[in-house]
PDB file of N, CA and C in Angstrom:
ATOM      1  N   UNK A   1      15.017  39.931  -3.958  1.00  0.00           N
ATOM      2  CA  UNK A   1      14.635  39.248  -2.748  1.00  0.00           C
ATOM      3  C   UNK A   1      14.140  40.267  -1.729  1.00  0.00           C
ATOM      4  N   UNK A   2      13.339  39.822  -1.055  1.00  0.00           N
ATOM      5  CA  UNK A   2      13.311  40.561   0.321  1.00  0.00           C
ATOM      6  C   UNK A   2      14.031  41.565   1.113  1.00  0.00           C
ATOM      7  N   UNK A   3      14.933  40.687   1.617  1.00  0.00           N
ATOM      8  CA  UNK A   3      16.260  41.304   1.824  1.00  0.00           C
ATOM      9  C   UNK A   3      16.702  42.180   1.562  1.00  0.00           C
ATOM     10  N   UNK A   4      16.912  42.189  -0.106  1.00  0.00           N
ATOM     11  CA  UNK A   4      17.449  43.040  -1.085  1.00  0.00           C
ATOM     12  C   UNK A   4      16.759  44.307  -1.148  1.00  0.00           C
ATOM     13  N   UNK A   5      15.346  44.504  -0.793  1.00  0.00           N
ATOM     14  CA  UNK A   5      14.899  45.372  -1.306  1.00  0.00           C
ATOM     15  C   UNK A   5      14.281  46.206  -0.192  1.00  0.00           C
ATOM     16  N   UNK A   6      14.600  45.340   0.832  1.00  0.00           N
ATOM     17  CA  UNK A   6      14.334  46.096   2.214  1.00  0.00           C
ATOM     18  C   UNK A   6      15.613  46.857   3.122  1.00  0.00           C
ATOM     19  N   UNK A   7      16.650  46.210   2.354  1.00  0.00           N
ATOM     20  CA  UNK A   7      18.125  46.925   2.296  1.00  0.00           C
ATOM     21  C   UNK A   7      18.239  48.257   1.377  1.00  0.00           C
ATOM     22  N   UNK A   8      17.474  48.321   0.269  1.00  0.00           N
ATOM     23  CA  UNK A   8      17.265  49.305  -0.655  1.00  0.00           C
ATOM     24  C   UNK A   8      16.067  50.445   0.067  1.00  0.00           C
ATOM     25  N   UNK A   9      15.408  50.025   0.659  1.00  0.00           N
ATOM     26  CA  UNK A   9      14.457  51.090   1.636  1.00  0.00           C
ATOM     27  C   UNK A   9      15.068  51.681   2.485  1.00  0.00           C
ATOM     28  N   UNK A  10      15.764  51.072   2.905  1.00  0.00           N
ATOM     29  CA  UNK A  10      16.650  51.723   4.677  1.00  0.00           C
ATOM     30  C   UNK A  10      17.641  52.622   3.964  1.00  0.00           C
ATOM     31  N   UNK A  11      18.485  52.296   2.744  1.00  0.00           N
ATOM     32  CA  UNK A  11      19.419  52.932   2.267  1.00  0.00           C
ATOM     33  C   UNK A  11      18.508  54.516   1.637  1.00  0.00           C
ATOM     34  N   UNK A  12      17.455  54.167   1.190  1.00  0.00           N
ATOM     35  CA  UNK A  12      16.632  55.734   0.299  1.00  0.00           C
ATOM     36  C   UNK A  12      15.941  56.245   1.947  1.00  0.00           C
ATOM     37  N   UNK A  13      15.826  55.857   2.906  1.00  0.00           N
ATOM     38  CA  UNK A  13      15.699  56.237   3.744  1.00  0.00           C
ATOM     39  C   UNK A  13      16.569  57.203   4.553  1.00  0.00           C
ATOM     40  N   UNK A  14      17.884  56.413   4.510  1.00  0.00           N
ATOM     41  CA  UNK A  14      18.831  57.177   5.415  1.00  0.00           C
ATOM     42  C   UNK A  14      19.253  58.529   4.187  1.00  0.00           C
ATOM     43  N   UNK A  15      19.139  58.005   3.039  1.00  0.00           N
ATOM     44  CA  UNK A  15      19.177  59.299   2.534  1.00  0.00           C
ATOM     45  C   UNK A  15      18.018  60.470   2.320  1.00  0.00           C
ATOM     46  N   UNK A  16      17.106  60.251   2.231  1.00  0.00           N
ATOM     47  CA  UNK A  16      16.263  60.897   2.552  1.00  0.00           C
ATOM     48  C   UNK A  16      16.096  62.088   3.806  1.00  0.00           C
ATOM     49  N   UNK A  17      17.144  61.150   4.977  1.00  0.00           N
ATOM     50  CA  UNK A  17      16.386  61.939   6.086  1.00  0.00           C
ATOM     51  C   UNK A  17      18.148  62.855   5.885  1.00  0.00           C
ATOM     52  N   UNK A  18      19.027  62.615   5.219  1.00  0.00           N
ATOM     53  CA  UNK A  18      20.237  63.243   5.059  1.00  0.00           C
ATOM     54  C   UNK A  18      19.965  64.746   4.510  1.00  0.00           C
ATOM     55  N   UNK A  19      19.341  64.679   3.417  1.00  0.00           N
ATOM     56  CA  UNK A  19      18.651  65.894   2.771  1.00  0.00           C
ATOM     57  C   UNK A  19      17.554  66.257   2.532  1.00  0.00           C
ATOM     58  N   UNK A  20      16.989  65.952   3.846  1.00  0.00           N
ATOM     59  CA  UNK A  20      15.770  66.315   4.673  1.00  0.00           C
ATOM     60  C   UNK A  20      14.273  65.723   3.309  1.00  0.00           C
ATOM     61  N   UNK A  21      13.701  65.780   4.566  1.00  0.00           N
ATOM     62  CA  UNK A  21      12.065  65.171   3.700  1.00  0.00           C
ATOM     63  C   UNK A  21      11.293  65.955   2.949  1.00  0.00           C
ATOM     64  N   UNK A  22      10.466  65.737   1.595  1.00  0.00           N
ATOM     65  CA  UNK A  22       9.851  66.773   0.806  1.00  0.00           C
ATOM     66  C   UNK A  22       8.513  67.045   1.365  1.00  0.00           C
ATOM     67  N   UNK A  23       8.120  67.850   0.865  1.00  0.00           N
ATOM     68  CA  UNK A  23       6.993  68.233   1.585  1.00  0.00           C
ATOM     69  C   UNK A  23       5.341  66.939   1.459  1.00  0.00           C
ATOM     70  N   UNK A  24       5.557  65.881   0.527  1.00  0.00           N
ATOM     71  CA  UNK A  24       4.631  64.944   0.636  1.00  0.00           C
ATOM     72  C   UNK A  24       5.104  64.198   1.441  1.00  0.00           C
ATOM     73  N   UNK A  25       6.606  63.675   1.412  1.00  0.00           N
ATOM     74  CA  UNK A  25       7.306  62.644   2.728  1.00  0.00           C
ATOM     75  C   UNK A  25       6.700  63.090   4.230  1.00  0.00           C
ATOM     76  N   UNK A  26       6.617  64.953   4.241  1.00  0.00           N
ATOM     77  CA  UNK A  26       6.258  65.054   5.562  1.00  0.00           C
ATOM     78  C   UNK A  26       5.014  64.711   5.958  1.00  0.00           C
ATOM     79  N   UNK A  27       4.237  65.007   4.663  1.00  0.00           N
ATOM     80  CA  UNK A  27       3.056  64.563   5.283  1.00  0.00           C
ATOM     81  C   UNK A  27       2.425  63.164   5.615  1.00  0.00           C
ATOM     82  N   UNK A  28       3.200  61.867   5.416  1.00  0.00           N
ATOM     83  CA  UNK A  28       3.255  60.779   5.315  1.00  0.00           C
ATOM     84  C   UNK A  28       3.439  60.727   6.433  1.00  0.00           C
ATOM     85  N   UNK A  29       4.947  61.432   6.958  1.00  0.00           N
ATOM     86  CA  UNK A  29       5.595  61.078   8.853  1.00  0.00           C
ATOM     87  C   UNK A  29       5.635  61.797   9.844  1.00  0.00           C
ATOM     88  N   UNK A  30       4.156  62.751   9.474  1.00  0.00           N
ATOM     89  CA  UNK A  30       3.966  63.429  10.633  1.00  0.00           C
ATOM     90  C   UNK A  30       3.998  62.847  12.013  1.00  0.00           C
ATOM     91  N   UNK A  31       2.934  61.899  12.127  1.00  0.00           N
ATOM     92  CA  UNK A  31       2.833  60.937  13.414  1.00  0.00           C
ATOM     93  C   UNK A  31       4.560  60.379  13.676  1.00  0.00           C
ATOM     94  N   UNK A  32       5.094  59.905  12.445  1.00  0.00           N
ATOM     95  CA  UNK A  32       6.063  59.103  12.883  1.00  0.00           C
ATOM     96  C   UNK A  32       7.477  59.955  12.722  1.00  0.00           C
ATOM     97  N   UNK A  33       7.855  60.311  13.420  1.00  0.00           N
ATOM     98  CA  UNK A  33       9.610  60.876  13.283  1.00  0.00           C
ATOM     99  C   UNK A  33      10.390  59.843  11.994  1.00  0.00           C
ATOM    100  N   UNK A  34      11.415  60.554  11.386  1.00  0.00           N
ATOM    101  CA  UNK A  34      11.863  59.549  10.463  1.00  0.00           C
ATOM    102  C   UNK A  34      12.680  58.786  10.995  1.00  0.00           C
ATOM    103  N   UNK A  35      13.531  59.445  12.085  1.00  0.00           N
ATOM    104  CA  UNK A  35      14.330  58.332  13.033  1.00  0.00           C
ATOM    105  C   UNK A  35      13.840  57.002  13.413  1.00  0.00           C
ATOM    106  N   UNK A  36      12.462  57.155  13.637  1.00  0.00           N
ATOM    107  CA  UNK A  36      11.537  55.787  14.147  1.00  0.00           C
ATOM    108  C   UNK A  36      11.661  55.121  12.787  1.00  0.00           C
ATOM    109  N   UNK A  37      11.124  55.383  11.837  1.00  0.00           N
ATOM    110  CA  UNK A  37      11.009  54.588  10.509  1.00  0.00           C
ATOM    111  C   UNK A  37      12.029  53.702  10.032  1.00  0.00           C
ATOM    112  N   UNK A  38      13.441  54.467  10.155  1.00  0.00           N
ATOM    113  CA  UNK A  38      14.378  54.019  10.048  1.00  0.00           C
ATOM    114  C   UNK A  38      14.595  52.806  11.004  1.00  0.00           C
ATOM    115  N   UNK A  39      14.706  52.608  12.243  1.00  0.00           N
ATOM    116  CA  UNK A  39      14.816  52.003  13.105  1.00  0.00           C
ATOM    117  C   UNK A  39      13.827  50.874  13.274  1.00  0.00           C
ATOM    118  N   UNK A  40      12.628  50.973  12.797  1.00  0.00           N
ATOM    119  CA  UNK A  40      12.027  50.380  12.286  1.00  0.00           C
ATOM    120  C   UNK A  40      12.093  49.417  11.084  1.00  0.00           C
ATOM    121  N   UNK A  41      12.300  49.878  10.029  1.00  0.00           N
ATOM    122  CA  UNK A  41      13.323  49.324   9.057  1.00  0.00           C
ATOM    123  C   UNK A  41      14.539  48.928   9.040  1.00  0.00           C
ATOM    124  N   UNK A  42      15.334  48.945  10.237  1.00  0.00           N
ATOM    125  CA  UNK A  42      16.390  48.609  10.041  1.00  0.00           C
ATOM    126  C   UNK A  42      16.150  46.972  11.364  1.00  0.00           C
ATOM    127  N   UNK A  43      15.056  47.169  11.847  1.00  0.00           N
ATOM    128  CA  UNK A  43      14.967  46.332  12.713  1.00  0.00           C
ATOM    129  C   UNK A  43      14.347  44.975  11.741  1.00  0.00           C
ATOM    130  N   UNK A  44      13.656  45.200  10.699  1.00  0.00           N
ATOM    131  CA  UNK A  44      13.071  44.330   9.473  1.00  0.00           C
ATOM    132  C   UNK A  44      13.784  43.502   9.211  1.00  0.00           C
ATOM    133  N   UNK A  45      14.778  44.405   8.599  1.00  0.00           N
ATOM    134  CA  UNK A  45      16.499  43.807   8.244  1.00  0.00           C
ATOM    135  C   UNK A  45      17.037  42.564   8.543  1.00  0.00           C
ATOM    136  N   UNK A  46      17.158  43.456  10.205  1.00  0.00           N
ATOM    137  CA  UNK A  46      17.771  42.432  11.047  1.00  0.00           C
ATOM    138  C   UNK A  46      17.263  40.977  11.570  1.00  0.00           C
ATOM    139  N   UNK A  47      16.034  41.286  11.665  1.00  0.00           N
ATOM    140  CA  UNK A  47      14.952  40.141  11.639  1.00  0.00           C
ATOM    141  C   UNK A  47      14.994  38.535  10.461  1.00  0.00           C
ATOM    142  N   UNK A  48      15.013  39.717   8.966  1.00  0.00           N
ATOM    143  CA  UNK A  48      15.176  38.791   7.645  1.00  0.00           C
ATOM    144  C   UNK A  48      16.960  38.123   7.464  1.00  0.00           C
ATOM    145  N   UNK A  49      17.919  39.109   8.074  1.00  0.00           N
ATOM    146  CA  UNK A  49      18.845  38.393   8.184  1.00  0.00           C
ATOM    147  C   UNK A  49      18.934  37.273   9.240  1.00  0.00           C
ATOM    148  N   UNK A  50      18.401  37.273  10.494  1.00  0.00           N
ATOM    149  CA  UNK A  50      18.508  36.356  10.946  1.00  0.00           C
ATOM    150  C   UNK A  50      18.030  34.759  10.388  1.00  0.00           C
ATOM    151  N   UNK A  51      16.287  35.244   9.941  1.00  0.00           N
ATOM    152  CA  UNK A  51      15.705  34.224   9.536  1.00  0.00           C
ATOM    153  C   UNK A  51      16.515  33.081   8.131  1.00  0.00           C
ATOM    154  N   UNK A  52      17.118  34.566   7.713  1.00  0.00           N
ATOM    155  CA  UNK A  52      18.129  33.729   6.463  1.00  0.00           C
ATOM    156  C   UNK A  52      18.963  32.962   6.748  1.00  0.00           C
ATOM    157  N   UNK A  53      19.915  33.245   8.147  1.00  0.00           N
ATOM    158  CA  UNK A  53      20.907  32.460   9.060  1.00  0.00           C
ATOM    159  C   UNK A  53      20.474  31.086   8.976  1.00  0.00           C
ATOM    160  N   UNK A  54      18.928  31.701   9.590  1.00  0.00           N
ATOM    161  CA  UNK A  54      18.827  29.921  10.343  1.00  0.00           C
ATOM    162  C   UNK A  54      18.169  29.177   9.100  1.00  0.00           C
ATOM    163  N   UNK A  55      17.580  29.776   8.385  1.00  0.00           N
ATOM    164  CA  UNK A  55      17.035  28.996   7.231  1.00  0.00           C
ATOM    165  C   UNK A  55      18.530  28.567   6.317  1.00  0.00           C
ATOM    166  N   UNK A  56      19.487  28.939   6.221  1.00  0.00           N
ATOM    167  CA  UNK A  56      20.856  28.285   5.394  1.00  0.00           C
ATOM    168  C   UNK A  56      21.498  27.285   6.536  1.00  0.00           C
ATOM    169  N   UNK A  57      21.474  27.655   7.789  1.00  0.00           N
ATOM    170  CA  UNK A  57      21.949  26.674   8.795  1.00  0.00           C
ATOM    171  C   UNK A  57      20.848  24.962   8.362  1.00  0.00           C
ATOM    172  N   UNK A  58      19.599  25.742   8.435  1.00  0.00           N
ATOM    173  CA  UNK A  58      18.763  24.232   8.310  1.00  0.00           C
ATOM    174  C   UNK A  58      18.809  23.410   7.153  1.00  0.00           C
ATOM    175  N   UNK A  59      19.114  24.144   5.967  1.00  0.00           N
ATOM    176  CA  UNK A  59      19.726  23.489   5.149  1.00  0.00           C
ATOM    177  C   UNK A  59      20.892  22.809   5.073  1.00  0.00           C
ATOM    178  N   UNK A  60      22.019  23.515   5.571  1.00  0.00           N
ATOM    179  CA  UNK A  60      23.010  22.433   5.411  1.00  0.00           C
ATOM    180  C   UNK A  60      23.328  21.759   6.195  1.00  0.00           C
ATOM    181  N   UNK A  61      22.214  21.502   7.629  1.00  0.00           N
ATOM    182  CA  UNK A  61      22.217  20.453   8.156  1.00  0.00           C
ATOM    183  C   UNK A  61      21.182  18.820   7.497  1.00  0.00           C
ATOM    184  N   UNK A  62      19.936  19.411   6.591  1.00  0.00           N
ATOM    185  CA  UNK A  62      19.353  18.824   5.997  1.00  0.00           C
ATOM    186  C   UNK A  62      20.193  18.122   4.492  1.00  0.00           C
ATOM    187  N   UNK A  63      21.240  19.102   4.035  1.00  0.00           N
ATOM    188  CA  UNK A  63      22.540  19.000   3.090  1.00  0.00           C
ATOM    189  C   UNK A  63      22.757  17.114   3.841  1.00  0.00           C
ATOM    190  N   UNK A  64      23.899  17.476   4.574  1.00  0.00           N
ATOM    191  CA  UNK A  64      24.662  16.742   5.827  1.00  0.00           C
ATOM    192  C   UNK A  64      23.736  15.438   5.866  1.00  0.00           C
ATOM    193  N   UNK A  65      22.084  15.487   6.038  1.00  0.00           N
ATOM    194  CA  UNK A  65      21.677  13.999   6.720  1.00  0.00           C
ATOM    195  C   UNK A  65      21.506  13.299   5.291  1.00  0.00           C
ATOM    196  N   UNK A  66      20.905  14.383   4.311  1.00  0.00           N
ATOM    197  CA  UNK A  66      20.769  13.413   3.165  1.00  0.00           C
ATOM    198  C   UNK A  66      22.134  13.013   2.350  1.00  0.00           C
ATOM    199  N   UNK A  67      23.393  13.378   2.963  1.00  0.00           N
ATOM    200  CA  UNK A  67      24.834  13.216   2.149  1.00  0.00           C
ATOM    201  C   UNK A  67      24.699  11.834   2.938  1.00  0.00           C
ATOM    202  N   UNK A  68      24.313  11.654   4.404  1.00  0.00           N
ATOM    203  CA  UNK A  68      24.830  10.441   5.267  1.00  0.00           C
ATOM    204  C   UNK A  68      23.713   9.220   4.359  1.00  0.00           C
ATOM    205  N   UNK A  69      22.750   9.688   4.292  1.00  0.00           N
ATOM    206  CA  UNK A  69      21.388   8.771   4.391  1.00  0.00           C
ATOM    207  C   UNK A  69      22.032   8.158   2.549  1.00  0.00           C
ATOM    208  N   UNK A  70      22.401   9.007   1.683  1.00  0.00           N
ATOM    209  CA  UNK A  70      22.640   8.505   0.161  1.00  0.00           C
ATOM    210  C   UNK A  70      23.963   7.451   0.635  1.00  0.00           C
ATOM    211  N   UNK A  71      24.864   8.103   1.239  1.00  0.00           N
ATOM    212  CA  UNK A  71      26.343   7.309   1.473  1.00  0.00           C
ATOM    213  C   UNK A  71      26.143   6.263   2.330  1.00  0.00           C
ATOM    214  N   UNK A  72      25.158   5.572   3.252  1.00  0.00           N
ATOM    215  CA  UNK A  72      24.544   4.520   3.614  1.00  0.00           C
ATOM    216  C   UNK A  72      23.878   3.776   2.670  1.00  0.00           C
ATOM    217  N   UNK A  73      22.753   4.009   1.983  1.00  0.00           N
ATOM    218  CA  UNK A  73      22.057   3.359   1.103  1.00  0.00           C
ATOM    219  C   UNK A  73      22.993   2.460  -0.373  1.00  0.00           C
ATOM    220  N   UNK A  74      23.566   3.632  -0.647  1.00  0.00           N
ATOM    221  CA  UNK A  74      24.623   3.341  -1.945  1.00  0.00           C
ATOM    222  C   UNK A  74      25.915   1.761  -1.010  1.00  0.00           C
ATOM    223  N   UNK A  75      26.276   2.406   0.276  1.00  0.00           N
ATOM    224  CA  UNK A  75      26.874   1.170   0.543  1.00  0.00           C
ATOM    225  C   UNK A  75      26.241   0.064   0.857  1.00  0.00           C
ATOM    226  N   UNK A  76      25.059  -0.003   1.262  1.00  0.00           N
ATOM    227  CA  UNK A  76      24.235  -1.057   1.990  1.00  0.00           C
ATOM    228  C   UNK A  76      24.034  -1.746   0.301  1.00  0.00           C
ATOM    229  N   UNK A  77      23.873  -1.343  -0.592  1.00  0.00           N
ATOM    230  CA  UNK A  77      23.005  -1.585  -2.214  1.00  0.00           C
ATOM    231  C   UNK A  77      23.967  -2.042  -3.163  1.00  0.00           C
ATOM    232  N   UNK A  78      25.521  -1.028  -3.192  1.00  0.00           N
ATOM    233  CA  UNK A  78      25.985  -1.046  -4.134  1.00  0.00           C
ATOM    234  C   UNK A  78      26.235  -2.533  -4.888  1.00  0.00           C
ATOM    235  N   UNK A  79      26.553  -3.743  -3.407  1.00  0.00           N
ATOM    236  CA  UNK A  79      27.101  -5.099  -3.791  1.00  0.00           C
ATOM    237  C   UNK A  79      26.098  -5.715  -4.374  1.00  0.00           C
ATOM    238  N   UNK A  80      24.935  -5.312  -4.030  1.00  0.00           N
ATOM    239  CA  UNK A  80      23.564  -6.099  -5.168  1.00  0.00           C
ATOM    240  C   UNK A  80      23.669  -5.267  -6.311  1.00  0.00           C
ATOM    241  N   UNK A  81      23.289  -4.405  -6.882  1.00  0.00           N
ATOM    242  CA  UNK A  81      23.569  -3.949  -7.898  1.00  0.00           C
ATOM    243  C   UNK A  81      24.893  -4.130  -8.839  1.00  0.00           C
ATOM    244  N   UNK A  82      26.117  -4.405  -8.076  1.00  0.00           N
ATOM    245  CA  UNK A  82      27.158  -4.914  -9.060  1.00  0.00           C
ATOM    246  C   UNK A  82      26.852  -6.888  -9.206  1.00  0.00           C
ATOM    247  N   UNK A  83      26.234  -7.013  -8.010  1.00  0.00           N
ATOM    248  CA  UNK A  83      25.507  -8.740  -8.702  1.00  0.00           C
ATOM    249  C   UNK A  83      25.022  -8.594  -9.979  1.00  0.00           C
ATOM    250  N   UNK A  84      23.678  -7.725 -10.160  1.00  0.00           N
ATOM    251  CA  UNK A  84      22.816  -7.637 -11.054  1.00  0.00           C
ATOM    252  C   UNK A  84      23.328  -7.658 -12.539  1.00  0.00           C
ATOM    253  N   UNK A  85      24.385  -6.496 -12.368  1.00  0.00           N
ATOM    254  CA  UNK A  85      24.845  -5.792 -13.358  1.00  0.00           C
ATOM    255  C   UNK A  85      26.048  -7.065 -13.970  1.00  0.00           C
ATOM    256  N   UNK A  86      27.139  -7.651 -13.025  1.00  0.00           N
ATOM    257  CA  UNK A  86      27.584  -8.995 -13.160  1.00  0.00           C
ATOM    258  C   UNK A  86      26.470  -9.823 -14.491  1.00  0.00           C
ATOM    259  N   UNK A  87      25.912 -10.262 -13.569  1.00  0.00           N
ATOM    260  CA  UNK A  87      24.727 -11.242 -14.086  1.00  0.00           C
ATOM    261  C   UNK A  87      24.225 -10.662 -15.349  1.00  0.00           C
ATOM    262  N   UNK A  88      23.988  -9.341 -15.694  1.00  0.00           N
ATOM    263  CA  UNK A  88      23.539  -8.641 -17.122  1.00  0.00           C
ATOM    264  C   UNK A  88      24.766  -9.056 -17.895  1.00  0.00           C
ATOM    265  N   UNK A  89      25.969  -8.440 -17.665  1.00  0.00           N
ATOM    266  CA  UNK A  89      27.127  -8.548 -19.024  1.00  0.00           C
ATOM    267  C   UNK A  89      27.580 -10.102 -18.937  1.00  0.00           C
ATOM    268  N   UNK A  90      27.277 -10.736 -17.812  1.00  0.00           N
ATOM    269  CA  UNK A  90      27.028 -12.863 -18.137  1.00  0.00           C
ATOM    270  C   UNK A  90      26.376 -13.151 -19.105  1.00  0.00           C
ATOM    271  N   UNK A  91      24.903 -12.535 -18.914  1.00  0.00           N
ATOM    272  CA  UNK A  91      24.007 -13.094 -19.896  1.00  0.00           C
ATOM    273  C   UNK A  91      24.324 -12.403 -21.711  1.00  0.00           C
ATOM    274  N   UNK A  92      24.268 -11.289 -21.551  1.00  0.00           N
ATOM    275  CA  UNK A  92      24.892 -10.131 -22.662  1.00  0.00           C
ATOM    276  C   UNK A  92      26.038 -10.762 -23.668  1.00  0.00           C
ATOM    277  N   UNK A  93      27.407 -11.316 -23.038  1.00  0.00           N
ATOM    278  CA  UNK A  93      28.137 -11.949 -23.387  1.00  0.00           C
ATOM    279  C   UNK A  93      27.926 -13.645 -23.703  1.00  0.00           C
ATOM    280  N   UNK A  94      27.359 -13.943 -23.278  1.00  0.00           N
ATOM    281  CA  UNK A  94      26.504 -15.473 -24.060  1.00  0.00           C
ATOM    282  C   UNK A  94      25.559 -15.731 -25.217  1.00  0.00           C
ATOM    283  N   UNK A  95      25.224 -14.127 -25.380  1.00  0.00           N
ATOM    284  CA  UNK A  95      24.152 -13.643 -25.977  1.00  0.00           C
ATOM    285  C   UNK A  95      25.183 -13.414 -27.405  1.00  0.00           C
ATOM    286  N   UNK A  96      26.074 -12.806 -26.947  1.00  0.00           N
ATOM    287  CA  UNK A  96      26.906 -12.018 -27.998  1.00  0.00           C
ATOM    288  C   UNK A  96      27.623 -13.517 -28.419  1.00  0.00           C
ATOM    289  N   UNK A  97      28.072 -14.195 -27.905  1.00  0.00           N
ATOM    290  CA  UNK A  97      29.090 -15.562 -28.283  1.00  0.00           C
ATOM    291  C   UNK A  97      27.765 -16.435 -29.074  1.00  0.00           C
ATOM    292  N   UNK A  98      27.259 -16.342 -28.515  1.00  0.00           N
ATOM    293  CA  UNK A  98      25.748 -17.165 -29.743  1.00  0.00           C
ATOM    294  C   UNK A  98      25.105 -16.534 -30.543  1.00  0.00           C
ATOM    295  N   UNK A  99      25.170 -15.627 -30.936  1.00  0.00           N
ATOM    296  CA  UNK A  99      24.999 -14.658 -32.299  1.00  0.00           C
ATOM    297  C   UNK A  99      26.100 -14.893 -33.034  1.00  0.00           C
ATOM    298  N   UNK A 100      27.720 -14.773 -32.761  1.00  0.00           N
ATOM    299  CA  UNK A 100      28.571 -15.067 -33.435  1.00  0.00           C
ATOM    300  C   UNK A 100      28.822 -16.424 -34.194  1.00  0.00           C
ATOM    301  N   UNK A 101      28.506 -17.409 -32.766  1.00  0.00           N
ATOM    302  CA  UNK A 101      28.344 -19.131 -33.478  1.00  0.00           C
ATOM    303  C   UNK A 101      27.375 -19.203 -34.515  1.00  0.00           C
ATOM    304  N   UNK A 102      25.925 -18.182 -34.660  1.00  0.00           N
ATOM    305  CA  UNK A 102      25.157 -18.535 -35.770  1.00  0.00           C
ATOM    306  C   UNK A 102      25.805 -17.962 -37.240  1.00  0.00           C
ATOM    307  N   UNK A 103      26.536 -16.862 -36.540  1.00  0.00           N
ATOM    308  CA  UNK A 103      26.799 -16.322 -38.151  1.00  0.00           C
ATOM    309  C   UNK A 103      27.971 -16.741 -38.447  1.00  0.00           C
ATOM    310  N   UNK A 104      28.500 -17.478 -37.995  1.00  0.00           N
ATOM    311  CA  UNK A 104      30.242 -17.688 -38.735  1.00  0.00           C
ATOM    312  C   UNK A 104      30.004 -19.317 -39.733  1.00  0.00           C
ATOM    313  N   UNK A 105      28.538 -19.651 -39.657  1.00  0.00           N
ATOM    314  CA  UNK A 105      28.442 -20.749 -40.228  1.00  0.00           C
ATOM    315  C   UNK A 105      27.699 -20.569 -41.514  1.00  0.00           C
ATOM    316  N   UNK A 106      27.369 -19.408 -41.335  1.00  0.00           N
ATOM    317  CA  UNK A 106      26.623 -18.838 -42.861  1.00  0.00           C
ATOM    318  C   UNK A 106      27.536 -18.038 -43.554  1.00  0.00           C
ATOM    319  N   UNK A 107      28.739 -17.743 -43.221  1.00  0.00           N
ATOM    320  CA  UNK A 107      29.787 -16.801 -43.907  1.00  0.00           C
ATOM    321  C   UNK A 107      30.306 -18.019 -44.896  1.00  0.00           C
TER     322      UNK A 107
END
């Protein structure tokens, strides 16, 4: 992820500047001090963690409306659907008792 791998930059970073920069690193951060880079990167971070906050917050408030919106529907529905389903094993079982009346007269 993102995150992950911008957490993995700041970390080869802070080590980097621990046992100092090679001579191509320097020429990369001349303009920029490595302190800035870091701080820079660590400001990324903080940025993508936030956005992650609120992006898991918006989910499990979006979680929450569709738990309400299913647990409304299912109650508003459920009593027609156990009609239906009633009315199926009515017919099913009349079905089944008149299959039996035909064959117990040919046995």
């Amino acid at each position: 992820m993102l995150l992950d791998r911008q957490m993995n930059e700041l970390e080869q970073d802070k080590y980097l500047q621990k046992m100092g920069p090679d001579e191509l690193e320097q020429d990369e951060t001349e303009d920029k001090p490595q302190n800035y880079l870091i701080a820079e990167k660590q400001f990324a971070i903080d940025v993508s963690k936030k956005r992650l906050e609120e992006e898991e917050e918006a989910y499990e408030r979006q979680c929450i409306q569709v738990r309400e919106k299913t647990l409304t529907s299912l109650r508003s529905h459920l009593p027609e659907l156990f009609r239906a389903l009633s009315e199926f094993v009515r017919s099913c079982s009349k079905m089944y008792r008149s299959l039996q009346s035909l064959s117990r007269p040919q046995n």
